[in-house]
N, C-alpha and C. Protein backbone atom coordinates (compact mmCIF):
# COMPACT_ATOMS: atom_id res chain seq x y z
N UNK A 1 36.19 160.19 64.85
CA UNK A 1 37.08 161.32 64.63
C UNK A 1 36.43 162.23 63.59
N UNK A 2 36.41 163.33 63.93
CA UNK A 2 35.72 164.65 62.81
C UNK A 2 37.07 164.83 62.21
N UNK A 3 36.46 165.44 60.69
CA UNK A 3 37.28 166.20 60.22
C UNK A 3 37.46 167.65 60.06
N UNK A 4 38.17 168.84 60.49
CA UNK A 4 37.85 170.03 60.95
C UNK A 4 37.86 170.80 59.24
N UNK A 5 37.35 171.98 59.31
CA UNK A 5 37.22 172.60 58.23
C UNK A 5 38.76 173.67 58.14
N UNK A 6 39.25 172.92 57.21
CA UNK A 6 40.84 174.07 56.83
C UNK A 6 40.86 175.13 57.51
N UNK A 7 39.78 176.29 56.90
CA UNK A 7 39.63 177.43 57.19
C UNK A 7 39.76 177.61 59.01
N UNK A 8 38.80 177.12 59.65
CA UNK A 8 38.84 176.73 60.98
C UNK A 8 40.17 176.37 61.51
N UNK A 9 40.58 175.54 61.18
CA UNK A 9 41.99 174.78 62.00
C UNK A 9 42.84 176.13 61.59
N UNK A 10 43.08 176.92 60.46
CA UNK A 10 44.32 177.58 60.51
C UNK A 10 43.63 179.58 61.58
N UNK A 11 42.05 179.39 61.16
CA UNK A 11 42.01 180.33 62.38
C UNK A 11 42.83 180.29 64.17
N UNK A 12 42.17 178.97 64.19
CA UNK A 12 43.01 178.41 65.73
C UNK A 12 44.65 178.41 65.33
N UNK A 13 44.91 178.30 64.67
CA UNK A 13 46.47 178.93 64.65
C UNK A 13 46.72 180.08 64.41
N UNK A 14 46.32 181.01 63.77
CA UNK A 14 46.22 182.32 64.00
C UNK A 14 46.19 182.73 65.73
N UNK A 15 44.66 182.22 65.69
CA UNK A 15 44.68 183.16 67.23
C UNK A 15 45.90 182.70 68.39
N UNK A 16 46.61 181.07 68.10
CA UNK A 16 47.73 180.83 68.69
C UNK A 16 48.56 182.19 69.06
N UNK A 17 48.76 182.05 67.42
CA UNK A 17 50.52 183.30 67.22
C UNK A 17 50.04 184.15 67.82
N UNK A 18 48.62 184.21 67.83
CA UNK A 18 48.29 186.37 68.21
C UNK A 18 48.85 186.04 69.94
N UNK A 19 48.56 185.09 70.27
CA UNK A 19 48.24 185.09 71.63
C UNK A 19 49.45 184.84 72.45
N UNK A 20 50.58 184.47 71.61
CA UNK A 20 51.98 184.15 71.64
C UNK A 20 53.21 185.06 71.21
N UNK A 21 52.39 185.75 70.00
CA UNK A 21 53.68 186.34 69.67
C UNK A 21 54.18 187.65 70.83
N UNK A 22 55.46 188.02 70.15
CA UNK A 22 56.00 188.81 72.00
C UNK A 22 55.33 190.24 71.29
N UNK A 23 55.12 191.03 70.17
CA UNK A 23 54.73 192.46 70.32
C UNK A 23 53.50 192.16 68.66
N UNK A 24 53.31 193.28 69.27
CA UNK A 24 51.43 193.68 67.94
C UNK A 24 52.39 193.33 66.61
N UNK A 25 53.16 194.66 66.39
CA UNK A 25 54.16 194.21 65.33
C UNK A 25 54.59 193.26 64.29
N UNK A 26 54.75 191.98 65.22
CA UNK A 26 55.24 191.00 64.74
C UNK A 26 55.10 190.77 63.70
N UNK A 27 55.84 190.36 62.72
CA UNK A 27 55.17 189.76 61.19
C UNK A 27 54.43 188.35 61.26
N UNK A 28 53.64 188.17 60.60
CA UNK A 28 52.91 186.88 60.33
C UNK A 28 53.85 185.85 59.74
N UNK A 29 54.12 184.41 60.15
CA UNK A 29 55.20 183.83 60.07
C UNK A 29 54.85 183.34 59.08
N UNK A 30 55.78 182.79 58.26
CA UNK A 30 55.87 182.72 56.95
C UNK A 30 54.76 180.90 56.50
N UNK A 31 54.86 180.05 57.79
CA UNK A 31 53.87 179.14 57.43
C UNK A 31 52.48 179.63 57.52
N UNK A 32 51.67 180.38 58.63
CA UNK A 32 50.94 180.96 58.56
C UNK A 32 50.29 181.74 56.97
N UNK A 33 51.16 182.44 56.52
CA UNK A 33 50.79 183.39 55.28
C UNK A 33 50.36 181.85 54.20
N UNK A 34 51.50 180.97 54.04
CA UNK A 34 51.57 179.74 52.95
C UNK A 34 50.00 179.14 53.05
N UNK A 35 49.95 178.63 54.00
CA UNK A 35 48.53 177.97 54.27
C UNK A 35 47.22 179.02 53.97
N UNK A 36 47.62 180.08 54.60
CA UNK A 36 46.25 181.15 53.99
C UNK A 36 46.32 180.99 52.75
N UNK A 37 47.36 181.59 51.95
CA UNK A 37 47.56 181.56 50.27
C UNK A 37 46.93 180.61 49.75
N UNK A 38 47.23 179.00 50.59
CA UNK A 38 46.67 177.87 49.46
C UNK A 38 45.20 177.67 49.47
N UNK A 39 44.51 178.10 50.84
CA UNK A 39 42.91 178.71 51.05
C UNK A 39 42.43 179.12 50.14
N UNK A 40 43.33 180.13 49.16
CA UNK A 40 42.67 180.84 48.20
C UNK A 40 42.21 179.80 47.06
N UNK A 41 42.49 178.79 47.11
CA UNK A 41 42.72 177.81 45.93
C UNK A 41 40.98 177.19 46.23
N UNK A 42 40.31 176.71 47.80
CA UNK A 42 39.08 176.83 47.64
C UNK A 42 37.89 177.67 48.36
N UNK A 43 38.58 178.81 49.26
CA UNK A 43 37.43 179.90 49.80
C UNK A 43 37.95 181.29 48.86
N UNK A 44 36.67 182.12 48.56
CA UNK A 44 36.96 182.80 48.29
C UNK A 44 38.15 184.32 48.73
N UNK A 45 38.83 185.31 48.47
CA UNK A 45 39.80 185.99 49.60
C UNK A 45 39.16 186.79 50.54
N UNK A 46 37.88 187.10 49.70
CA UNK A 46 37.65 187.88 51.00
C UNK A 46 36.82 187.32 52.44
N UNK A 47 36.69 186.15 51.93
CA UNK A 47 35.92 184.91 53.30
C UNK A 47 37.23 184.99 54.09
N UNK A 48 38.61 184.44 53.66
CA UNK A 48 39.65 184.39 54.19
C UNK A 48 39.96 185.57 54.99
N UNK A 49 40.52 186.73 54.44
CA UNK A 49 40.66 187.46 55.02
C UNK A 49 39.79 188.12 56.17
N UNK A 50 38.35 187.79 56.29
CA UNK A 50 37.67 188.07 57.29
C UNK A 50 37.55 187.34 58.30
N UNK A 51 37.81 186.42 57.72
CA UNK A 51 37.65 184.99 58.87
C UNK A 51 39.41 185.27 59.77
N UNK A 52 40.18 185.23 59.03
CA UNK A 52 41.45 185.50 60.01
C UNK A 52 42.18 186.52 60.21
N UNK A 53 40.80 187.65 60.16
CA UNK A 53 41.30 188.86 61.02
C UNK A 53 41.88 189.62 60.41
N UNK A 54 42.53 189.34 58.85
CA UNK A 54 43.54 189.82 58.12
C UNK A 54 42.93 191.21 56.70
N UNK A 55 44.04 191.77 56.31
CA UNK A 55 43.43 192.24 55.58
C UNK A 55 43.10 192.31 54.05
N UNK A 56 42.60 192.20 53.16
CA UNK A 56 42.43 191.58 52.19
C UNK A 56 43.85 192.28 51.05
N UNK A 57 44.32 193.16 51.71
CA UNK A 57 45.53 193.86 51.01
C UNK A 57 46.51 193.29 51.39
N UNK A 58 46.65 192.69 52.66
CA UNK A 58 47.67 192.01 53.61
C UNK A 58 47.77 190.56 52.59
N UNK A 59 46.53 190.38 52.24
CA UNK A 59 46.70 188.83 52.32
C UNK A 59 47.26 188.87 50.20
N UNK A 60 46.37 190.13 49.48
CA UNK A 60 47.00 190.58 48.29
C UNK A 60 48.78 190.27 48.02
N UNK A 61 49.16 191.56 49.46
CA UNK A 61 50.40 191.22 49.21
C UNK A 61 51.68 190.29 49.50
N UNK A 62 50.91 188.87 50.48
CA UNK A 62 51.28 187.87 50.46
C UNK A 62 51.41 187.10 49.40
N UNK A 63 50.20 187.37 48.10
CA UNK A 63 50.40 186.21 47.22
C UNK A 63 51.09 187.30 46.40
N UNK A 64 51.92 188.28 46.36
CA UNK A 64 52.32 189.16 44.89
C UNK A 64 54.12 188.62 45.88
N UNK A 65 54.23 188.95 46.68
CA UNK A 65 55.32 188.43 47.14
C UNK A 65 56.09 186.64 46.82
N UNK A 66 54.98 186.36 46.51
CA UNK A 66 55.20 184.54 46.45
C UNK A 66 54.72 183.85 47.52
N UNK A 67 54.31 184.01 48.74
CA UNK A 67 54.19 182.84 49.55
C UNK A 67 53.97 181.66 49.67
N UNK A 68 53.59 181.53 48.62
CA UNK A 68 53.00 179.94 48.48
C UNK A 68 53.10 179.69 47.09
């Protein structure tokens, strides 16, 4: 059994929601944002935010909001 790299496993959930959710719109669900946030704890934000598509202001104002 491998062990997958964080960053990786929560991309494949990203591209899930994208591929699921019903309109562009949608907000990013609130487990989604939590798990990025705690990323920050060992990739840097802007690896994160490039890696899942997001934007580094997006992901700013996830952690000024609280998410995690």
């Amino acid at each position: 059994m491998t062990h997958q790299d964080p960053l990786c496993q929560l991309v494949e959930m990203f591209e899930q929601w994208r591929a699921t959710r019903l309109n562009r719109n949608a907000p990013t669900p609130m487990s989604l944002r939590q798990q990025a946030l705690l990323l920050t704890n060992t990739y840097p934000s802007d690896k994160i935010a490039t890696t899942l598509r997001i934007s580094g202001g997006q992901l700013k104002q996830w952690r000024e909001a609280g998410g995690a």
